[in-house]
Protein backbone atom coordinates (compact mmCIF):
# COMPACT_ATOMS: atom_id res chain seq x y z
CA UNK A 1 45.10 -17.01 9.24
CA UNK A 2 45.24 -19.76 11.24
CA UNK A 3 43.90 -19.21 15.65
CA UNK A 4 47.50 -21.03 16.59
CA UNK A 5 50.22 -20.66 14.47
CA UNK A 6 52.68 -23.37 14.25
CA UNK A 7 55.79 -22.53 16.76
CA UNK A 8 58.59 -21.52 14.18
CA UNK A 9 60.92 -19.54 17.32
CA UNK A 10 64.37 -19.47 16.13
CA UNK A 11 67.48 -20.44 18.25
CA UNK A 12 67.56 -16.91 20.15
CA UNK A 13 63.68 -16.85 20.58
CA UNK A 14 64.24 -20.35 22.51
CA UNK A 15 66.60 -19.31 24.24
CA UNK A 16 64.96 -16.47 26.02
CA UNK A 17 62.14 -18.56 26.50
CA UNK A 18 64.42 -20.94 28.71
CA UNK A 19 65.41 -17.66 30.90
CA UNK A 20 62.13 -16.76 31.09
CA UNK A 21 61.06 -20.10 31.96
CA UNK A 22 64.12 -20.18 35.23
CA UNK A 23 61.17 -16.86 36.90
CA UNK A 24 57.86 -17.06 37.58
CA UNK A 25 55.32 -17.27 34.77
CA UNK A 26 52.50 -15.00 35.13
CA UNK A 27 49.03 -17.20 35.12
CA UNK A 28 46.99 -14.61 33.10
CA UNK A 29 47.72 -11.77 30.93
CA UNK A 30 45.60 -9.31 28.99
CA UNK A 31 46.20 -6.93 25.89
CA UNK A 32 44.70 -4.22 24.67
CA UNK A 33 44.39 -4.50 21.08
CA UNK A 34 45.06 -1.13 19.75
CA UNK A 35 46.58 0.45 16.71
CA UNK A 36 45.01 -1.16 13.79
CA UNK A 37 43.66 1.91 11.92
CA UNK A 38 47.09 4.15 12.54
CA UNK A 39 48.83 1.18 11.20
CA UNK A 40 46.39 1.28 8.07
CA UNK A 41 46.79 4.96 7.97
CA UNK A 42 50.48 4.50 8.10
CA UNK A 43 50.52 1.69 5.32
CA UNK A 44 47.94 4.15 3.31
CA UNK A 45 45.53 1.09 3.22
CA UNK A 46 42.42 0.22 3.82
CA UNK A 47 41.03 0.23 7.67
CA UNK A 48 39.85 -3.46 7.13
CA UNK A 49 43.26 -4.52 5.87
CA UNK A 50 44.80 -3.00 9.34
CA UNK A 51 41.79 -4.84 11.39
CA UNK A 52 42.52 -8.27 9.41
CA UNK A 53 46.83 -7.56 10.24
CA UNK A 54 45.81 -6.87 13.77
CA UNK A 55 44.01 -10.63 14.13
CA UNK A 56 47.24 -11.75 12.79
CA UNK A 57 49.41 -10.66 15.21
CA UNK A 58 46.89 -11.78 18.17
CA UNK A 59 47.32 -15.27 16.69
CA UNK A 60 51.14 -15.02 17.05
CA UNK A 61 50.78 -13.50 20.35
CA UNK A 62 48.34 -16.02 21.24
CA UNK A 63 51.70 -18.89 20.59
CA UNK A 64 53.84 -17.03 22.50
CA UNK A 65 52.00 -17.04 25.17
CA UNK A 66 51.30 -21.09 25.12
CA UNK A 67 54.85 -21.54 24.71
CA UNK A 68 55.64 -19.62 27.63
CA UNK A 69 53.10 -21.42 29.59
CA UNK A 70 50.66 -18.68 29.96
CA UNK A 71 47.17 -20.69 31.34
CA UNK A 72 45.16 -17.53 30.40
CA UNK A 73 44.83 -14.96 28.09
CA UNK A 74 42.39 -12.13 27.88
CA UNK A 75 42.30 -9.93 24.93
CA UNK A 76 40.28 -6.74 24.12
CA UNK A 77 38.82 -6.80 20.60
CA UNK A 78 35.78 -4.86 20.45
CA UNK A 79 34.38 -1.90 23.00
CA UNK A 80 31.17 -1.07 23.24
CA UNK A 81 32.09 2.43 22.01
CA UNK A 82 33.08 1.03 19.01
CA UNK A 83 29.64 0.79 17.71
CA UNK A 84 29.49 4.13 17.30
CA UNK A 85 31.84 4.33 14.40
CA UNK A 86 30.82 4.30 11.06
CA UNK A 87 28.20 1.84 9.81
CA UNK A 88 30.46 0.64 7.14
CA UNK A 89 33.27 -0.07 9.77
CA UNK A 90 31.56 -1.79 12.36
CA UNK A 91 29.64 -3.84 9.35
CA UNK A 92 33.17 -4.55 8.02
CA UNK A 93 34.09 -5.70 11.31
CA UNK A 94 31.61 -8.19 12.31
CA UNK A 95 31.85 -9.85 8.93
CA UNK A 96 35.47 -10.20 9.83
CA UNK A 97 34.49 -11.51 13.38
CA UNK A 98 32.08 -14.18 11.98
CA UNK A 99 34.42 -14.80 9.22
CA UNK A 100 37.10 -15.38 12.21
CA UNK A 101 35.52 -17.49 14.36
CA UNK A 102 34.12 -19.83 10.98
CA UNK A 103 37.77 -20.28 10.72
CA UNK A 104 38.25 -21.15 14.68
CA UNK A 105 35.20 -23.91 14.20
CA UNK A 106 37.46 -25.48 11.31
CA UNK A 107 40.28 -25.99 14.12
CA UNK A 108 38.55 -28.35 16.82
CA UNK A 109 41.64 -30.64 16.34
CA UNK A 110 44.12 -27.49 16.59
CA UNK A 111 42.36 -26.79 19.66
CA UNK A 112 41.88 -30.17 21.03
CA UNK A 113 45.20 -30.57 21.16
CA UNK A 114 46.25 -27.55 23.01
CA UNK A 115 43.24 -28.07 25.17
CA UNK A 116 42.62 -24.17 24.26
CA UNK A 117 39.40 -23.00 25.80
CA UNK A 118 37.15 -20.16 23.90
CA UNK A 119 35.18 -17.99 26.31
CA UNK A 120 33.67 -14.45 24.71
CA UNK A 121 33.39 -11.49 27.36
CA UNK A 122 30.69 -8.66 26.44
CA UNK A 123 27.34 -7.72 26.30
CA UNK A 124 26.09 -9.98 23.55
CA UNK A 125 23.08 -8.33 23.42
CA UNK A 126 24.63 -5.62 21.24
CA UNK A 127 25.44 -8.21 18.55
CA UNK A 128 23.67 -9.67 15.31
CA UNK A 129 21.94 -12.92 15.70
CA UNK A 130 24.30 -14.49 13.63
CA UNK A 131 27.20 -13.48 15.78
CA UNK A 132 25.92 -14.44 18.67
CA UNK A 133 25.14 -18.38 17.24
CA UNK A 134 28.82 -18.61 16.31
CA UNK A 135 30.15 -17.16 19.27
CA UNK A 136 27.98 -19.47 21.42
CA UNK A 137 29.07 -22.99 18.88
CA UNK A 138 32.58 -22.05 19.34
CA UNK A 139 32.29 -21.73 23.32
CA UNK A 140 30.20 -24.99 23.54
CA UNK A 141 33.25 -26.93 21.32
CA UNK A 142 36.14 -25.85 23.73
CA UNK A 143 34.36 -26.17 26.93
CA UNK A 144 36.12 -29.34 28.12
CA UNK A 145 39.07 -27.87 27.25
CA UNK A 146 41.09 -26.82 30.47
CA UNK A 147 44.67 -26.38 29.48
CA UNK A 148 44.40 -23.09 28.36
CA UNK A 149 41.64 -19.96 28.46
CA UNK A 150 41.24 -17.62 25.76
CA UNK A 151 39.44 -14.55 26.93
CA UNK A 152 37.96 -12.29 24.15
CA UNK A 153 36.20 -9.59 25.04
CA UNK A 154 33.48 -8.72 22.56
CA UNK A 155 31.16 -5.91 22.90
CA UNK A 156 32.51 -4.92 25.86
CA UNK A 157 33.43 -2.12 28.53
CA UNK A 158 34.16 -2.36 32.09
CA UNK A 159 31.53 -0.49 33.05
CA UNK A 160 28.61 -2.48 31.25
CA UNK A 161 30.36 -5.46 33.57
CA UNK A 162 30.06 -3.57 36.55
CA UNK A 163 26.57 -2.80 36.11
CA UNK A 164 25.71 -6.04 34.79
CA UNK A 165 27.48 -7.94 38.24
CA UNK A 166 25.72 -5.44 40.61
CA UNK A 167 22.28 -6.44 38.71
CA UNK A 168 22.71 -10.17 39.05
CA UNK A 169 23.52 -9.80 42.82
CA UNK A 170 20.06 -6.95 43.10
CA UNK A 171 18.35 -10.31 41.03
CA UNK A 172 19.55 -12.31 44.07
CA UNK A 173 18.33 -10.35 47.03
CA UNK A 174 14.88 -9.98 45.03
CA UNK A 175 14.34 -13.13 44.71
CA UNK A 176 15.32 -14.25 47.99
CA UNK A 177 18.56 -16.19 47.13
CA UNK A 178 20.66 -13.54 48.51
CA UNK A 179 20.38 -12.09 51.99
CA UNK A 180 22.49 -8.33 52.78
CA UNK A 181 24.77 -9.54 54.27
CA UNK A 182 26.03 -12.00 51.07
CA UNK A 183 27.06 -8.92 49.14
CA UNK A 184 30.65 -8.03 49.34
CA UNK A 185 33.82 -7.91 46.87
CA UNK A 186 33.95 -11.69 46.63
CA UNK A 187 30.55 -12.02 45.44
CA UNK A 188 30.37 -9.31 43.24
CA UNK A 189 34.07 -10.36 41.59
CA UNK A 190 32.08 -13.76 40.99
CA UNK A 191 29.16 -11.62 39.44
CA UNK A 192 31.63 -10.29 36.61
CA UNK A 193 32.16 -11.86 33.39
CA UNK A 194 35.57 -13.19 34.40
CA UNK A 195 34.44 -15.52 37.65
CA UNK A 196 36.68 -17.81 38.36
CA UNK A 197 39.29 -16.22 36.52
CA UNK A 198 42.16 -14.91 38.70
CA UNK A 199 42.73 -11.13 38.07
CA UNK A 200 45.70 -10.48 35.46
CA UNK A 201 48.59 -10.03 36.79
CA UNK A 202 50.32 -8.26 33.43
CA UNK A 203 48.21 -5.98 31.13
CA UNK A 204 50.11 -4.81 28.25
CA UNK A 205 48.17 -2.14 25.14
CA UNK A 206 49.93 -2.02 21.93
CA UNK A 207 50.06 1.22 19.76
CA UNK A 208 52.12 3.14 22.21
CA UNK A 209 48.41 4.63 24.19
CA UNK A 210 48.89 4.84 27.81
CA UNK A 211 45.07 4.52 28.99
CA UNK A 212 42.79 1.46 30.13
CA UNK A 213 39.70 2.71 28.28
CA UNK A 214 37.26 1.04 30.19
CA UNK A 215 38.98 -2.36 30.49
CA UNK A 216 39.13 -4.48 33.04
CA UNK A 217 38.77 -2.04 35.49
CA UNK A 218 37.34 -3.89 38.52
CA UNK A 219 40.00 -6.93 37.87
CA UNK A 220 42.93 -4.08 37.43
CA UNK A 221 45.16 -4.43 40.89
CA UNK A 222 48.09 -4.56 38.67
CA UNK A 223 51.19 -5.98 39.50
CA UNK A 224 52.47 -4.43 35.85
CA UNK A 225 51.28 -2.63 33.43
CA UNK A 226 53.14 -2.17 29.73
CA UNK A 227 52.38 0.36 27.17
CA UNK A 228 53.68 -1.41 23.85
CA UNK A 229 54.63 0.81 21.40
């Protein structure tokens, strides 16, 4: 399955995204990727097969969300916490990550054209080596690309952010870059893995859950927030 799906709305779709089109579009949205292993449960299939459906629909989100005119998108793939499920699972799931973003090298035109930028949120130092490589190629490929910012947030929880941003300012002031006075919100929102980034303005988690689980929390002054179900 393709990153970006071809645009295939029919004649209703369009027109709705005319109406929407007559408001305000929102600059960045996020989504909580949730639901893939009740829907495999559901289907009575295997976990990977609900994993590999839930990619699929992110790419289809992913085109709605151009076609809107969305210039950001930030979506939460894999928490920290997942590592602590099963061996087999998480195994499973980086293969399907590498196997993913292979797939996203083959589409530099794709890409190109849409001027879609990659950028991978997390803590890559919970990841394989060979993870991490691909990750970092497919980042380096899209980072002229300004159109649009694709957000994926790998190995990652809020908190791990948090503490990450308030080590990189303590780096600062021990190394004489940064005097006390320098540290306030603005500088530690710079610190986090989303600088420059402005905060989302519509967070939306599929699967019906109505909780953040550690997700953008210091970026969360919500203007909405949508439980999908």
């Amino acid at each position: 399955m393709s990153w970006i799906k071809e645009s295939n709305l029919g004649w209703l779709h369009l027109l709705c995204l005319r109406v929407l089109k007559c408001g305000r579009i929102p600059k960045h949205v996020a989504f909580i990727m949730d639901g893939n292993r009740r829907f495999a449960k559901k289907k009575n299939v295997e976990k990977m097969e609900g994993h590999t459906k839930g990619f699929d629909k992110l790419s289809e989100t992913l085109q709605w969300c151009l076609d809107i005119g969305i210039t950001e998108v930030t979506v939460y793939a894999f928490s920290i916490e997942n590592f602590k499920r099963s061996k087999e699972e998480v195994d499973d799931l980086m293969e399907l990550t590498k196997e993913k973003f292979k797939r996203l090298l083959e589409e530099r035109d794709k890409l190109m054209e849409y001027g879609l930028r990659i950028r991978v949120i997390g803590n890559m130092g919970y990841l394989p080596e060979d993870i991490v490589k691909i990750v970092a190629e497919a980042e380096c490929m899209t980072k002229e690309n300004n159109k649009t910012l694709l957000n994926v947030a790998f190995s990652y929880t809020a908190q791990d952010e948090i503490t990450s941003a308030v080590n990189l300012t303590l780096l600062g002031l021990n190394n004489g870059a940064l005097n006390d006075g320098d540290i306030n919100l603005n500088l530690l929102s710079k610190c986090l893995h989303t600088q420059n980034s402005p905060f989302p303005e519509l967070i939306i988690r599929t699967s019906g859950e109505t909780r953040l689980s550690d997700f953008l929390l210091w970026q969360v002054s919500i203007d909405f927030l949508i439980w999908y179900n």
